[in-house]
Protein backbone atom coordinates (compact mmCIF):
# COMPACT_ATOMS: atom_id res chain seq x y z
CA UNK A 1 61.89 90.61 6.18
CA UNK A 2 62.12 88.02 3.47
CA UNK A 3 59.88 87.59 0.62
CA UNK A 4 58.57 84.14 0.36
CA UNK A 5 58.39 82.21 -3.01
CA UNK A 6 57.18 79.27 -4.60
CA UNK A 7 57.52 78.52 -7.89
CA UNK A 8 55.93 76.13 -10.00
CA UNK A 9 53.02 75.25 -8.20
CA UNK A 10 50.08 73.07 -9.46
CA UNK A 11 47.93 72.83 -6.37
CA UNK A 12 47.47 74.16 -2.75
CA UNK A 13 45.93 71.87 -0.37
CA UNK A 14 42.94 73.11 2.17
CA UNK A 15 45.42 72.87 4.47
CA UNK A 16 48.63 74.87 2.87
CA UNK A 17 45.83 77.47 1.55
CA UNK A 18 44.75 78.58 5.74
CA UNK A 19 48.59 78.66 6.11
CA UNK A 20 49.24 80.74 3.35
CA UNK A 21 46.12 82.94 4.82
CA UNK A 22 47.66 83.37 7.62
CA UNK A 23 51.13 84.46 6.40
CA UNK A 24 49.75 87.52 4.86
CA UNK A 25 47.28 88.85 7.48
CA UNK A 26 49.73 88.06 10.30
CA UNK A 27 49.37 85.63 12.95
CA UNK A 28 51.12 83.80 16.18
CA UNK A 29 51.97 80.24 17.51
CA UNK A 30 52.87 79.62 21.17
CA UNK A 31 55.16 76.37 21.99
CA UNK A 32 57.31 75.85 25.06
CA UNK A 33 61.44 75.55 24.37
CA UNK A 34 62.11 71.70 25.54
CA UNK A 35 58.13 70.93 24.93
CA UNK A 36 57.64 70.78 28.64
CA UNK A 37 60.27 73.46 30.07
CA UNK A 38 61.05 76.72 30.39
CA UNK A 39 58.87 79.67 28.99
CA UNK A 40 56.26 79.92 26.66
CA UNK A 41 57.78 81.57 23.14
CA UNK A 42 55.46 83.10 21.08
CA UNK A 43 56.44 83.30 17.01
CA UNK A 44 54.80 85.80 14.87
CA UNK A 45 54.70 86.37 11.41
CA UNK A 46 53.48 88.53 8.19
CA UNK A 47 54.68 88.60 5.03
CA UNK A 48 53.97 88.89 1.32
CA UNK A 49 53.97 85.49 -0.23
CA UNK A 50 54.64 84.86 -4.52
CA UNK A 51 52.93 81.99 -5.77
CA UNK A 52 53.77 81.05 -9.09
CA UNK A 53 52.42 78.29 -11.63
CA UNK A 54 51.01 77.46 -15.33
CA UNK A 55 47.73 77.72 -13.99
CA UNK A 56 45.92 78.93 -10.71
CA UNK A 57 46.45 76.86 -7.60
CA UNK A 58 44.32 79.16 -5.91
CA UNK A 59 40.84 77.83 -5.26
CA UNK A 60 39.71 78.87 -2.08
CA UNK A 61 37.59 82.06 -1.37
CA UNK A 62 39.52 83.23 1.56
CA UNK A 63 43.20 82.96 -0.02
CA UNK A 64 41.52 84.46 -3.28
CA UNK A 65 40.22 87.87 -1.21
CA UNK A 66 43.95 87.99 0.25
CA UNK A 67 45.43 87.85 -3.55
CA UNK A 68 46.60 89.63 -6.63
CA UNK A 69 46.48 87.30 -9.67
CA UNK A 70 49.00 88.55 -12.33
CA UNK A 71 48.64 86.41 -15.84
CA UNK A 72 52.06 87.02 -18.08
CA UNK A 73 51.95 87.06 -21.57
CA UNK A 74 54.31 83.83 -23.44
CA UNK A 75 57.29 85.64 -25.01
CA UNK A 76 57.12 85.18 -28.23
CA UNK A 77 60.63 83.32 -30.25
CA UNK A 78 61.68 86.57 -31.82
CA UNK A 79 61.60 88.06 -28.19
CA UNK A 80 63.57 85.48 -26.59
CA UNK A 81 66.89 86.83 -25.15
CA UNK A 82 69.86 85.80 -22.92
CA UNK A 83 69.67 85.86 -19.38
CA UNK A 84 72.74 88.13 -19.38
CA UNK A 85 71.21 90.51 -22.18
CA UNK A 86 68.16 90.69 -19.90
CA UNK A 87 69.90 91.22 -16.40
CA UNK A 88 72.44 94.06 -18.04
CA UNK A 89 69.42 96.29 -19.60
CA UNK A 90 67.90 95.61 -16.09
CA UNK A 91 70.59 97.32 -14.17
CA UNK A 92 70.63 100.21 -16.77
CA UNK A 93 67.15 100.54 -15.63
CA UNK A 94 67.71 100.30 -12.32
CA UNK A 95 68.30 103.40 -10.62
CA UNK A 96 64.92 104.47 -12.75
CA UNK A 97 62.66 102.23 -11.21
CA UNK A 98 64.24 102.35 -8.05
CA UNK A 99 63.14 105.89 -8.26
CA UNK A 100 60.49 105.87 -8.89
CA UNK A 101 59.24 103.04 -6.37
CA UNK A 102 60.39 105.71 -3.62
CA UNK A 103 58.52 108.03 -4.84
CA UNK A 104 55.54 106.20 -4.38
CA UNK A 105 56.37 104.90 -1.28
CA UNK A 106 57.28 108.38 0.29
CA UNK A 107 53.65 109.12 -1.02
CA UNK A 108 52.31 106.78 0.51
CA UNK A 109 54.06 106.62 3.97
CA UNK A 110 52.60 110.41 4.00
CA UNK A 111 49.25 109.89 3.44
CA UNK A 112 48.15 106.38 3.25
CA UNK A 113 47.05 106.90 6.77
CA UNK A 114 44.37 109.61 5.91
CA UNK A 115 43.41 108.37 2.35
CA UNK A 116 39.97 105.80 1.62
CA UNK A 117 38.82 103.76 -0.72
CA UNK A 118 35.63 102.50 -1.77
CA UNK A 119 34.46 99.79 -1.70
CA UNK A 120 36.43 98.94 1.17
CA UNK A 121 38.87 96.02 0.97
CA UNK A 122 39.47 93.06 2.98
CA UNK A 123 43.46 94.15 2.73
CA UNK A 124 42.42 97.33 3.57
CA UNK A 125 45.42 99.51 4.78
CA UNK A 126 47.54 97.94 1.66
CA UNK A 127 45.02 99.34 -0.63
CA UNK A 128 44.76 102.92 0.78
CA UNK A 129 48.88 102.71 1.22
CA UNK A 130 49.17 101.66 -2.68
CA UNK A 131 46.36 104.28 -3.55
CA UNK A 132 47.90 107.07 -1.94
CA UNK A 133 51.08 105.86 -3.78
CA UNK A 134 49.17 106.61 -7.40
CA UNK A 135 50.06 110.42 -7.95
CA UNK A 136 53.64 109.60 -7.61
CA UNK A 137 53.52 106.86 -10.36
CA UNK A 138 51.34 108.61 -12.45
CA UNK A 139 48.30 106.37 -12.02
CA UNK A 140 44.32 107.80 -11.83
CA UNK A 141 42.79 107.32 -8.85
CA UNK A 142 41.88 104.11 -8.09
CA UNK A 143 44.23 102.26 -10.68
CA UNK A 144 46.36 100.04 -8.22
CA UNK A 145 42.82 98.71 -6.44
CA UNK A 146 40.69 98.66 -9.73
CA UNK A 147 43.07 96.10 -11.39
CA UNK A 148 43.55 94.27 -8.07
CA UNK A 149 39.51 93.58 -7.86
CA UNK A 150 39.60 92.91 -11.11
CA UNK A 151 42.31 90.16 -11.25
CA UNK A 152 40.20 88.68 -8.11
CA UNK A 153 37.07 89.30 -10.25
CA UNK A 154 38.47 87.00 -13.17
CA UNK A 155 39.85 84.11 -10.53
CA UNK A 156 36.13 83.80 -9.27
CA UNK A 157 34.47 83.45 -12.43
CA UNK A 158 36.80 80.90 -13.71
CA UNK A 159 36.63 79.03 -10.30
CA UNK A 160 32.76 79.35 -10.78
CA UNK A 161 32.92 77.42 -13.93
CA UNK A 162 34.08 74.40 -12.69
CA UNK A 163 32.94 74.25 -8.82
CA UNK A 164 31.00 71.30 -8.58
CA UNK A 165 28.41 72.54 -6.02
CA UNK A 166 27.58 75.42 -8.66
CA UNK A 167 26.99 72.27 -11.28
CA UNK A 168 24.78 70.81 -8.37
CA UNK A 169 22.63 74.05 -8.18
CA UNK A 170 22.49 74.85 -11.51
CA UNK A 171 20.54 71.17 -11.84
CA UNK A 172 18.91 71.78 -8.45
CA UNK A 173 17.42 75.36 -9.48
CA UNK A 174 16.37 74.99 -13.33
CA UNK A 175 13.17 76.08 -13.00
CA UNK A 176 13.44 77.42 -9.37
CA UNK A 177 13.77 81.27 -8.73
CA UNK A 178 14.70 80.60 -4.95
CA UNK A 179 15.46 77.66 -3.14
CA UNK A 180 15.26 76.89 0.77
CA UNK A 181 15.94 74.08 3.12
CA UNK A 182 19.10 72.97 5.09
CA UNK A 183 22.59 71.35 3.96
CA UNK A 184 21.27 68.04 4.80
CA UNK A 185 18.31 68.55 2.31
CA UNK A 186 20.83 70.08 -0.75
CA UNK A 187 23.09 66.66 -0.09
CA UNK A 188 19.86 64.50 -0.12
CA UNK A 189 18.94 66.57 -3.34
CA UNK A 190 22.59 65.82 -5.05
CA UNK A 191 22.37 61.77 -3.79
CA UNK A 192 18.58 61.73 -5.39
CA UNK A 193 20.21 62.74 -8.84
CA UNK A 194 22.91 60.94 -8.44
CA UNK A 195 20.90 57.37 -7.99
CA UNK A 196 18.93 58.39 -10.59
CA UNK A 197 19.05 55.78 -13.18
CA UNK A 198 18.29 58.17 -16.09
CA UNK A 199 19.93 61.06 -14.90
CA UNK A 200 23.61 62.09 -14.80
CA UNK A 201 25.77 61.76 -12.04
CA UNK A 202 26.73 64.17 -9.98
CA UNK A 203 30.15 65.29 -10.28
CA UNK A 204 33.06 63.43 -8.00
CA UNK A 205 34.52 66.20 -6.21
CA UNK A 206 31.50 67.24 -4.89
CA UNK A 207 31.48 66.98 -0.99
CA UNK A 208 30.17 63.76 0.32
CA UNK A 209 29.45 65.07 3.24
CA UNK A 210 26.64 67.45 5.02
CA UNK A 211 29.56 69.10 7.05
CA UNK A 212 31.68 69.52 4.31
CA UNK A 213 29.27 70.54 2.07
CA UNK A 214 28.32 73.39 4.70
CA UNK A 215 31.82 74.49 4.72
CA UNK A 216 32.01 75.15 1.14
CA UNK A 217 28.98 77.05 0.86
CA UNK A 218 30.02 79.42 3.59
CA UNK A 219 33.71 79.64 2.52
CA UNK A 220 32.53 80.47 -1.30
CA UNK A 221 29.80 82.97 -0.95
CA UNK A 222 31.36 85.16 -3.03
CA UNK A 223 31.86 82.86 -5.97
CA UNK A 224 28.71 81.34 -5.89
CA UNK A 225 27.14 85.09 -6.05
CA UNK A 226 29.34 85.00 -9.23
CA UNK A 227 27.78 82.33 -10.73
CA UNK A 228 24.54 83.30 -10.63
CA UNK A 229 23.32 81.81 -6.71
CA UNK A 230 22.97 84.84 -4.02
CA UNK A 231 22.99 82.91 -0.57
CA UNK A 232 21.58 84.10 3.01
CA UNK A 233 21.90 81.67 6.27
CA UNK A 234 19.24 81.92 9.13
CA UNK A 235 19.26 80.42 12.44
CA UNK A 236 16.83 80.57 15.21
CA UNK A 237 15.70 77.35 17.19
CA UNK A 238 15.51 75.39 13.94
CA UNK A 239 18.78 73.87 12.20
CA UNK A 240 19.95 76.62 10.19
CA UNK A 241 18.77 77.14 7.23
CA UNK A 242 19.66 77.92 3.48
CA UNK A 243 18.20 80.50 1.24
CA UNK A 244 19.43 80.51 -2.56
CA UNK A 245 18.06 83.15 -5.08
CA UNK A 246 19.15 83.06 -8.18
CA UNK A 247 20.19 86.44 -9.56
CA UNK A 248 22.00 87.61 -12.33
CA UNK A 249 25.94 86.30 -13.11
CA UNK A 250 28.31 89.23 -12.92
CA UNK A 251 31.79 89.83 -14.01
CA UNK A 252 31.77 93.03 -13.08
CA UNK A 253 33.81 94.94 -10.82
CA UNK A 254 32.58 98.08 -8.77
CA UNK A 255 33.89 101.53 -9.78
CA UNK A 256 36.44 102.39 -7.20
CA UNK A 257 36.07 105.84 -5.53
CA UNK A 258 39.29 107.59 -3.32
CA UNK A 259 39.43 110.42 -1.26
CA UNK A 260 42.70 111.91 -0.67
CA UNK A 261 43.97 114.02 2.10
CA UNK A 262 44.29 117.60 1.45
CA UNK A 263 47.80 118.37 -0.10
CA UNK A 264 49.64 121.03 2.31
CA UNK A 265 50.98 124.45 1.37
CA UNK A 266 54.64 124.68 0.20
CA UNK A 267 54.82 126.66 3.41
CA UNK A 268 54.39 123.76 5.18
CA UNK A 269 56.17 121.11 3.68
CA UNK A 270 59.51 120.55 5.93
CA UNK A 271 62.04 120.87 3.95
């Protein structure tokens, strides 16, 4: 296995973004050898994927639930140091880390299986295998998932901030505790302001289109909730329809709660 990295990104596509989604969870595509002849090959693959960039190229719920967003400090000019300086101290440290890593992941290949975590995660048997890992490294409970909700947390927020369907509602609802009708009737809302001689336009990358526009209110659920617009979808013999509340705007992250496995007796640890 290979680990997959791009560096220097400034933006993912809708299209590279469901790729990318796919990657990490795992999944399979079928094709024939010689198009039309001889048997059906199936290719499968998972793997962890580094994305890397000045800012976030992430913008889409679904790849944002499958990430861990990491923001590195700027070295400062007295820090600065050769690359050789760097990659010498690095191999002094090496047999450290290295250590220390397998500790972790003997840890966790023992009892990721039978440890939880709460609230449960969309990755979830990578967060019980890194929780169960936490003893080993010296972490409290809940460390590894706490800062990984956290960093997901953060991207939503900021992604909040300058969605232009949260802009759209935040005109839509100034007066309005809850707000109900169908995708058509939010993009008839959003053209009504935008004619609007007096008013201000709405803003350009907001989707022109009732499809589209239902697409990005189920795909972003989560960071609308963020922003301060809780949304529920109801269907019966009617088109479906669209209930926005307005609650509260949270940054906040849930307290994460483990429960380990019971550790054995020295008896019965194999030696």
């Amino acid at each position: 296995m290979h680990m997959l990295s791009f560096d220097n990104l400034s933006q993912i596509d809708a299209e590279v973004s469901d790729a990318l989604c796919c990657v990490t969870t795992g999944a399979a595509h079928k094709v024939r050898r010689l198009y039309t002849q001889g048997q059906l090959h199936t290719l499968r693959a998972r793997n962890a994927v580094i994305l890397n960039g000045i800012s976030n190229s992430v913008a889409r719920e679904d790849l944002v639930s499958r990430s861990i967003f990491i923001e590195l400090r700027p070295i400062p000019d007295a820090a600065q140091r050769k690359e050789s300086t760097l990659r010498r101290e690095f191999q002094h440290e090496l047999p450290w880390i290295l250590g220390a890593i397998l500790d972790g992941v003997v840890l966790a290949l023992r009892d990721g299986a039978d440890t939880t975590v709460f609230p449960s995660h969309r990755l979830e048997d990578a967060a019980c295998f890194a929780t169960a890992a936490e003893p080993a490294l010296q972490f409290p409970d809940g460390a590894i998932v706490g800062a990984w909700l956290r960093s997901q947390t953060a991207t939503q927020v900021d992604l909040s901030s300058t969605d232009p369907v949260v802009e759209v509602l935040e005109r839509v609802m100034t007066s309005l505790p809850r707000w109900v009708g169908t995708a058509t009737d939010l993009m008839n809302q959003a053209i009504a302001m935008d004619e609007a001689e007096d008013g201000k336009p709405i803003p350009k990358d907001f989707p022109r289109r009732v499809a589209r526009l239902g697409e990005h209110l189920h795909r972003n659920k989560t960071m609308l909730e963020r922003a301060g617009f809780k949304l529920t979808f109801t269907r019966s013999n009617q088109p479906r329809m669209i209930t926005i509340d307005r609650v509260t705007a949270s940054s906040q992250t849930p307290t994460v709660a483990v429960t380990r496995p019971t550790t054995p007796a020295q008896s019965e640890v194999a030696p």
